[in-house]
Protein backbone atom coordinates (compact mmCIF):
# COMPACT_ATOMS: atom_id res chain seq x y z
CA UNK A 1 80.15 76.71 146.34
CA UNK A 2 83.13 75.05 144.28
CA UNK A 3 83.72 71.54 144.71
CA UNK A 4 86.78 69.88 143.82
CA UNK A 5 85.92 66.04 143.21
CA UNK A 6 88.11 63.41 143.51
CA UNK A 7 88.47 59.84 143.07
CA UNK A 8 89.14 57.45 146.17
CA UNK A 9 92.94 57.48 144.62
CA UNK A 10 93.26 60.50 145.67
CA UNK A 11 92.95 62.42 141.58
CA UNK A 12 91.17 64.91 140.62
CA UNK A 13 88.52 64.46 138.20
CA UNK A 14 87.21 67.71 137.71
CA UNK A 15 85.06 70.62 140.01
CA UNK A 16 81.31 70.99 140.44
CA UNK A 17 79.86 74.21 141.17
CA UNK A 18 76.78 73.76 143.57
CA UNK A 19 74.65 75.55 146.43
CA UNK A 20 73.67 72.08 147.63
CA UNK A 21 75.50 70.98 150.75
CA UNK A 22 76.60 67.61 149.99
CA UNK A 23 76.44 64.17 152.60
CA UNK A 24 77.44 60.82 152.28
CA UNK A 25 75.20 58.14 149.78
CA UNK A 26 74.35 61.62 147.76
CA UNK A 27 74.19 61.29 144.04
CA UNK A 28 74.28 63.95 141.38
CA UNK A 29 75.26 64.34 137.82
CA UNK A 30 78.55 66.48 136.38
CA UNK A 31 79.09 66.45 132.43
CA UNK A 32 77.57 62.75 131.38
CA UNK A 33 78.27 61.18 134.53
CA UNK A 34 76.53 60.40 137.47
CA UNK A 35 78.37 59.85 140.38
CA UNK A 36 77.80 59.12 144.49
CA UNK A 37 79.36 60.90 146.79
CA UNK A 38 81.73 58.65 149.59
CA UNK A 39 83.51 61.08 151.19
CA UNK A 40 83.42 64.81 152.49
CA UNK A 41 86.49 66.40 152.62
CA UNK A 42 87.20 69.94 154.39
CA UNK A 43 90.66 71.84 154.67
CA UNK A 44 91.25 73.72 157.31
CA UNK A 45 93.65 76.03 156.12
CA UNK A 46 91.50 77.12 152.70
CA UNK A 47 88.13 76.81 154.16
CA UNK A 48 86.56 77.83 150.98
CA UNK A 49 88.50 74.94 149.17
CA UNK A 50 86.29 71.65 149.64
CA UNK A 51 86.49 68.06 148.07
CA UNK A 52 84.00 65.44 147.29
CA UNK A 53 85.39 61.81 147.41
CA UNK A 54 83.29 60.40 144.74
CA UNK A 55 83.04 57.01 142.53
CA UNK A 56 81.45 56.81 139.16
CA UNK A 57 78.17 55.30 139.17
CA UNK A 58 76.71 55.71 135.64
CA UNK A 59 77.07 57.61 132.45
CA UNK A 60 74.16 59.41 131.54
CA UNK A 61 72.74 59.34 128.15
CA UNK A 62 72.24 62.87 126.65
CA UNK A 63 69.66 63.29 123.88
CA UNK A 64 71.69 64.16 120.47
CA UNK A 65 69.88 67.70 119.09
């Protein structure tokens, strides 16, 4: 499923592609950040288009190869 995420202003920061079903207090990691997951958002209209709510919680470090 395609995720849309955005931030609790309402911007989009990007999409996540993912089988996992998402709740509330998840965490998971897109590009070098980590983020948590505050709010589930579903459209009625485009039932296939779905948003994550999320806030930045770290940046992870990649190892350089």
């Amino acid at each position: 499923m395609q995720y849309l995420l955005i931030d609790t202003h309402q911007r989009p920061l990007g999409t996540l592609k993912s089988d996992k079903t998402f709740a509330v207090g998840d965490t998971f990691e897109s590009s070098a950040q980590s983020y948590t997951v505050i709010g589930l958002n579903w459209f009625n209209q485009r039932p296939q288009t779905q948003s994550l709510t999320v806030i930045p919680t770290r940046l992870v470090a990649r190892a350089a190869n």
